[in-house]
N, C-alpha and C. Protein backbone atom coordinates (compact mmCIF):
# COMPACT_ATOMS: atom_id res chain seq x y z
N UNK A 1 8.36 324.73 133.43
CA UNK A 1 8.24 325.65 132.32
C UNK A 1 6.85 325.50 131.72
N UNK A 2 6.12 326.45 131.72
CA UNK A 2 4.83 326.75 131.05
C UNK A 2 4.80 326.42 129.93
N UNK A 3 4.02 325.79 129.15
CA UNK A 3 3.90 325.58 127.45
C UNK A 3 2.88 326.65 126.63
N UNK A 4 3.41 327.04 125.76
CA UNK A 4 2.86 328.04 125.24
C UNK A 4 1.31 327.52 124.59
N UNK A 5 0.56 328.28 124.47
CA UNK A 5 -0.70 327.69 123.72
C UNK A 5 -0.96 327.37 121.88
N UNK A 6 0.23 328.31 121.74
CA UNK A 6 0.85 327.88 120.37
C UNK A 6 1.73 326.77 119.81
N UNK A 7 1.96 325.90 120.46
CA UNK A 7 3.20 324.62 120.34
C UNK A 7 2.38 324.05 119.05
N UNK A 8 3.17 323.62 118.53
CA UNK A 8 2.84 322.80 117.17
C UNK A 8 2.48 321.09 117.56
N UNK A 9 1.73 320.73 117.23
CA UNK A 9 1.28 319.33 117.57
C UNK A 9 2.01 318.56 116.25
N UNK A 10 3.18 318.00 116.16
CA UNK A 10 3.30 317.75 114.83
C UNK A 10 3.36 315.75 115.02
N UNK A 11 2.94 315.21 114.87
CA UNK A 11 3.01 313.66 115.26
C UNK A 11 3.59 312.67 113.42
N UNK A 12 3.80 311.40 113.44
CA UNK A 12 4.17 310.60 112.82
C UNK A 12 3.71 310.46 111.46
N UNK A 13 2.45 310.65 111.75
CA UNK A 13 1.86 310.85 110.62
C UNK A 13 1.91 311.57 109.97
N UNK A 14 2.19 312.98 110.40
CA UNK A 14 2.39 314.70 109.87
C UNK A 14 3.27 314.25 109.24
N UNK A 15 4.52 313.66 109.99
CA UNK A 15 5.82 313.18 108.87
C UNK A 15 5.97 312.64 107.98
N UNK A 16 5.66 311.30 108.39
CA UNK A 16 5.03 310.13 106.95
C UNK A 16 4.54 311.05 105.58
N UNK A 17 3.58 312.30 106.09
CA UNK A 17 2.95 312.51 105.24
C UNK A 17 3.55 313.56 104.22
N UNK A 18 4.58 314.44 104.78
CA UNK A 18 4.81 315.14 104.78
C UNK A 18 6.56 314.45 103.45
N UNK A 19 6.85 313.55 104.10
CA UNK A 19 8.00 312.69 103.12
C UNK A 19 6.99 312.22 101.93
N UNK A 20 5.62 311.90 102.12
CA UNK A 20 4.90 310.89 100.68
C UNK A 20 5.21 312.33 99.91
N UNK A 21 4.61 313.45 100.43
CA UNK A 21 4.41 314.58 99.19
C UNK A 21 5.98 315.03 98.66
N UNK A 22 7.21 314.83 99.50
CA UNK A 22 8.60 315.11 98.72
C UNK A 22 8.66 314.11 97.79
N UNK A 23 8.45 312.91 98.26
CA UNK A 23 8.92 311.61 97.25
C UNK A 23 8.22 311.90 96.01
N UNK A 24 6.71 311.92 96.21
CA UNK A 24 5.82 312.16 94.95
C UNK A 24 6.20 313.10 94.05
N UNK A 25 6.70 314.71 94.63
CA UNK A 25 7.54 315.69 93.95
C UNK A 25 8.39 315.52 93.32
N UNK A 26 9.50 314.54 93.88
CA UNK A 26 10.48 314.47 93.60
C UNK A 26 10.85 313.03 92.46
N UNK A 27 9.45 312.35 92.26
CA UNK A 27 9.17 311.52 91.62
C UNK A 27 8.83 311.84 89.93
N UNK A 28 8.99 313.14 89.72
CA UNK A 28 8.44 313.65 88.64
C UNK A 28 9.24 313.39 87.09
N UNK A 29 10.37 313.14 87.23
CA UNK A 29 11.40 312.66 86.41
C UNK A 29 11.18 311.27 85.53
N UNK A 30 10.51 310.28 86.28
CA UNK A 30 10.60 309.07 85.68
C UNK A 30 8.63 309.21 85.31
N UNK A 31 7.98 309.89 85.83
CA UNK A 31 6.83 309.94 85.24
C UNK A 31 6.42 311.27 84.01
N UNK A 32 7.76 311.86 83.90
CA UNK A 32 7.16 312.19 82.50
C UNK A 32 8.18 311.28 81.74
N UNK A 33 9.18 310.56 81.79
CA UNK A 33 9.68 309.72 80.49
C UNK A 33 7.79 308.49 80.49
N UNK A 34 7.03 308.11 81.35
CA UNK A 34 6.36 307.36 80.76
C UNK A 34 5.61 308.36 80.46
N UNK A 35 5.15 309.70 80.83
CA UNK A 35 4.27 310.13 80.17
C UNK A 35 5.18 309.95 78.77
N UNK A 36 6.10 310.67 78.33
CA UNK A 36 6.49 310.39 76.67
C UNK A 36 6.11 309.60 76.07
N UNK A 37 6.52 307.99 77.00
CA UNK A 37 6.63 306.87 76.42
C UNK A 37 4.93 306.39 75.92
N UNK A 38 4.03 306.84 76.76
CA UNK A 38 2.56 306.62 76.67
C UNK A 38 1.92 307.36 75.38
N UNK A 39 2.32 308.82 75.44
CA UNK A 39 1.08 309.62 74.42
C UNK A 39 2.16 309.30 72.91
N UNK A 40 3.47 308.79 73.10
CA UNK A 40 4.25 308.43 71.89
C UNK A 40 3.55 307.38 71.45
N UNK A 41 3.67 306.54 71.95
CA UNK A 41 3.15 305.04 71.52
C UNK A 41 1.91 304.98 70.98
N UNK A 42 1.15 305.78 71.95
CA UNK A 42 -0.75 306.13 71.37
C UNK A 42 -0.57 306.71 70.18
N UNK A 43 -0.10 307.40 69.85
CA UNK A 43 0.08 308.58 69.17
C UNK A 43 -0.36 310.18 69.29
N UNK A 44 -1.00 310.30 70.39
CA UNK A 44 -1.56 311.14 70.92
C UNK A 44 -0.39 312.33 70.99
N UNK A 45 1.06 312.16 70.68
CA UNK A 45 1.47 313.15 70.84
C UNK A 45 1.80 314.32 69.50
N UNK A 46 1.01 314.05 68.57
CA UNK A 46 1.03 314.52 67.44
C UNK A 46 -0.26 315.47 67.99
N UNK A 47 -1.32 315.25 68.48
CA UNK A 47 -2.32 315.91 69.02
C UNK A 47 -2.26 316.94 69.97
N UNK A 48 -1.44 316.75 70.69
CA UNK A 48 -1.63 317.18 72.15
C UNK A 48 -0.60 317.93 72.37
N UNK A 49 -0.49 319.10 72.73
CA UNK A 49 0.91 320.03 73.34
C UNK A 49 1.78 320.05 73.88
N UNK A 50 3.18 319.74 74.06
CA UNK A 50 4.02 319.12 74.61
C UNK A 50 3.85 319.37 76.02
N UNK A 51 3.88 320.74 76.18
CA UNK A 51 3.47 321.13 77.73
C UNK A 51 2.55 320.49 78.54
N UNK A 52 1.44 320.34 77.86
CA UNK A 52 0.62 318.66 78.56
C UNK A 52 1.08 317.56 78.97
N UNK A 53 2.07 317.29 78.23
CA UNK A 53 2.69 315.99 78.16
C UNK A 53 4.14 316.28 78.84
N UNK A 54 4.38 316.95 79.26
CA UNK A 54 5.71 317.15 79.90
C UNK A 54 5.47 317.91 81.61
N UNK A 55 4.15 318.88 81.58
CA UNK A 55 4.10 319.45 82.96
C UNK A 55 3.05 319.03 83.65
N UNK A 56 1.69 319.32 82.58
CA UNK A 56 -0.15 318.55 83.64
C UNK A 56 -0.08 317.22 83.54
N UNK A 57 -0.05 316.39 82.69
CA UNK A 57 0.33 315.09 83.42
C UNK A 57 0.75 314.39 84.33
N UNK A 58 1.94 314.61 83.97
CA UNK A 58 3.21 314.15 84.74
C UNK A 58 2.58 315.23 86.75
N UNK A 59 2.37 316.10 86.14
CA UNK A 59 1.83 316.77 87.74
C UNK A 59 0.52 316.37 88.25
N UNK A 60 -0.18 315.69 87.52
CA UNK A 60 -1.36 315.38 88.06
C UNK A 60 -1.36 314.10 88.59
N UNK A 61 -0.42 313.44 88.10
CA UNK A 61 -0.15 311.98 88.37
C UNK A 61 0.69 311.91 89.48
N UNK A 62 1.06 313.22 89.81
CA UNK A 62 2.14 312.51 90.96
C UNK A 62 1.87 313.16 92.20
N UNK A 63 0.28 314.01 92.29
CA UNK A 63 -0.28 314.73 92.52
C UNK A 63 -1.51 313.52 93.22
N UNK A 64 -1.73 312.68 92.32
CA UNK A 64 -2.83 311.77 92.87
C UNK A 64 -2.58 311.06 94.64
N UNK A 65 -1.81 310.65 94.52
CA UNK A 65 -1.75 310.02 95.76
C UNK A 65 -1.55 310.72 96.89
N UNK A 66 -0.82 311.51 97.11
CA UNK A 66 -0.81 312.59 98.42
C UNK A 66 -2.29 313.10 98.14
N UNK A 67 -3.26 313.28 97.24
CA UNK A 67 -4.22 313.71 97.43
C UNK A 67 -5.36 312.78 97.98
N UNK A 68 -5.21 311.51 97.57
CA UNK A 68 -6.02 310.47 98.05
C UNK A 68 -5.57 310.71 99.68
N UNK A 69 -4.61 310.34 99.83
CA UNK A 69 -4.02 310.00 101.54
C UNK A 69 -4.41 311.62 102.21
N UNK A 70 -4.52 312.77 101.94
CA UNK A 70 -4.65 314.29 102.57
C UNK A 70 -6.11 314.18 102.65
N UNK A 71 -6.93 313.66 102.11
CA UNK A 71 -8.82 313.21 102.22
C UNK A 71 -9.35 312.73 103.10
N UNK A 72 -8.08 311.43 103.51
CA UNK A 72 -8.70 310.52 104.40
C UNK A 72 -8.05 311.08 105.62
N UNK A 73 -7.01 311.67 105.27
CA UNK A 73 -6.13 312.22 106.99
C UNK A 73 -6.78 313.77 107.67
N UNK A 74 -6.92 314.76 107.06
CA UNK A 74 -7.07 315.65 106.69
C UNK A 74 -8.45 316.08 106.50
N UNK A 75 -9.30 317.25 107.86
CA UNK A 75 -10.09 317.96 106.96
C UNK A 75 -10.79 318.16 105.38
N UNK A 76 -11.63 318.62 104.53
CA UNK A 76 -11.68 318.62 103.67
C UNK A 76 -11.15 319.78 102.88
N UNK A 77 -11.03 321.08 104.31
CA UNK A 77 -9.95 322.31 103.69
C UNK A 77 -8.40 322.24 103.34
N UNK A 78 -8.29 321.58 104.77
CA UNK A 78 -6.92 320.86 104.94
C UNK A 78 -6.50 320.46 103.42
N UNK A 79 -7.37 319.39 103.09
CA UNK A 79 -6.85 318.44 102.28
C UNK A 79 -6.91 319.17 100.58
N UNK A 80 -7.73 320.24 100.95
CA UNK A 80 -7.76 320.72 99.50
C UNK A 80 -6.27 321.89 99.33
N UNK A 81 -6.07 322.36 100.38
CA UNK A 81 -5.37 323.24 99.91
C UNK A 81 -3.43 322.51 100.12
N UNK A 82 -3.36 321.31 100.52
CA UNK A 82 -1.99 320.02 100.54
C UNK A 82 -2.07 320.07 99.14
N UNK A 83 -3.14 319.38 98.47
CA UNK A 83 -3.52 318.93 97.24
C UNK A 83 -2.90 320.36 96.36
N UNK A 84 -3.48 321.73 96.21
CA UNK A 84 -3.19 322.75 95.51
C UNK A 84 -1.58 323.13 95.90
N UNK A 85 -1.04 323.15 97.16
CA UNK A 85 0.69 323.03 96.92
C UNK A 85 1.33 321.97 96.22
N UNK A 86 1.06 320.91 96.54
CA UNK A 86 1.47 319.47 95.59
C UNK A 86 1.63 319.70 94.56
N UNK A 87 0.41 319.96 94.02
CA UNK A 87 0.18 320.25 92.35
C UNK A 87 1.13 321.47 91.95
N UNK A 88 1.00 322.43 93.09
CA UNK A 88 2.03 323.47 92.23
C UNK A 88 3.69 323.20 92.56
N UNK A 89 3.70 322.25 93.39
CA UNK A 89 5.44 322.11 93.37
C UNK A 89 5.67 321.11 92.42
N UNK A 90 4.63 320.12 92.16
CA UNK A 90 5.02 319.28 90.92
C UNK A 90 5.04 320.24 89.69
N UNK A 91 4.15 321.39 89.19
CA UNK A 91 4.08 321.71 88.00
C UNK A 91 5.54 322.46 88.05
N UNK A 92 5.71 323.22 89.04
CA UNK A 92 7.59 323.87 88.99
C UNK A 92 8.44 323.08 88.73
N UNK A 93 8.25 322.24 89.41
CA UNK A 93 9.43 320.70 89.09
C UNK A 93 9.19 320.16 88.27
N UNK A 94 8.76 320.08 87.62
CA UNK A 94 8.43 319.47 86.09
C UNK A 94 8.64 320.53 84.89
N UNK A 95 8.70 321.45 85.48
CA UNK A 95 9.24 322.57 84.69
C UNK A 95 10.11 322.79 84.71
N UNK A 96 10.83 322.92 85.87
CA UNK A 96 12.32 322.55 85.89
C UNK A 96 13.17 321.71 85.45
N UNK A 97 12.63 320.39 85.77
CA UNK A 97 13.14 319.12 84.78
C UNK A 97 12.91 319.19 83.13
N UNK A 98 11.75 319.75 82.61
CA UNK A 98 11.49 319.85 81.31
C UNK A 98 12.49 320.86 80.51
N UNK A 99 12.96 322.11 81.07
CA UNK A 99 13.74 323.10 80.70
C UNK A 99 15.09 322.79 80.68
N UNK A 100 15.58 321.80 81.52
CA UNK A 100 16.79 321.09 82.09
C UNK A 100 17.16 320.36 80.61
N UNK A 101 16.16 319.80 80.31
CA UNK A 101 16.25 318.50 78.93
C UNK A 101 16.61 319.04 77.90
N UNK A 102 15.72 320.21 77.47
CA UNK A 102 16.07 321.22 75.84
C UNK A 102 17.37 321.79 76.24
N UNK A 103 18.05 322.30 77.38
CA UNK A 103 18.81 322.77 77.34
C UNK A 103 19.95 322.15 77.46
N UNK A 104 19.73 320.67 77.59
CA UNK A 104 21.06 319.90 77.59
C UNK A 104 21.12 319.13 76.11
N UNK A 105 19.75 319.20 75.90
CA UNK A 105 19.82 318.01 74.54
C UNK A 105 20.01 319.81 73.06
């Protein structure tokens, strides 16, 4: 059987990498209670907009590491545009989780 010239090369690493960015997504829950716990304590949250503190944070932080690891694996297009889905499935999911909270509390 002939192989098409289109076959997907997908190897171990694709995977690995591909689980860091769910975990990191899906990690978003316990990094905005420390975001709370952080700009509370500073006091910074008298300053600062909750939405900061509940969606860009918490998404940028969980956003960092699949972006470090997509740099070194990854093209520099590659790695920019992993980095810009990341960020936007964390900011949905963190929006999701944030909307979840007012509406239960």
């Amino acid at each position: 059987m002939a192989m098409s010239s289109k076959t997907l090369n997908v190897g171990l690493r694709d995977v690995g990498f591909s689980l860091l960015c769910i975990v990191s997504v899906a990690a978003i829950l316990p990094v905005q209670f420390v975001s709370l716990i952080v700009f509370d304590t500073i006091g910074l949250d008298q300053f600062i907009p909750s939405t900061v503190i509940y969606t860009v944070v918490p998404a940028v932080v969980v956003t960092a590491i699949p972006a470090i690891v997509a740099a070194r694996q990854y093209n520099r297009r590659g790695s920019q545009v992993i980095t810009a889905v990341v960020f936007i499935a964390a900011i949905l999911a963190s929006i999701l989780v944030w909307s979840g909270f007012f509406v239960i509390g």
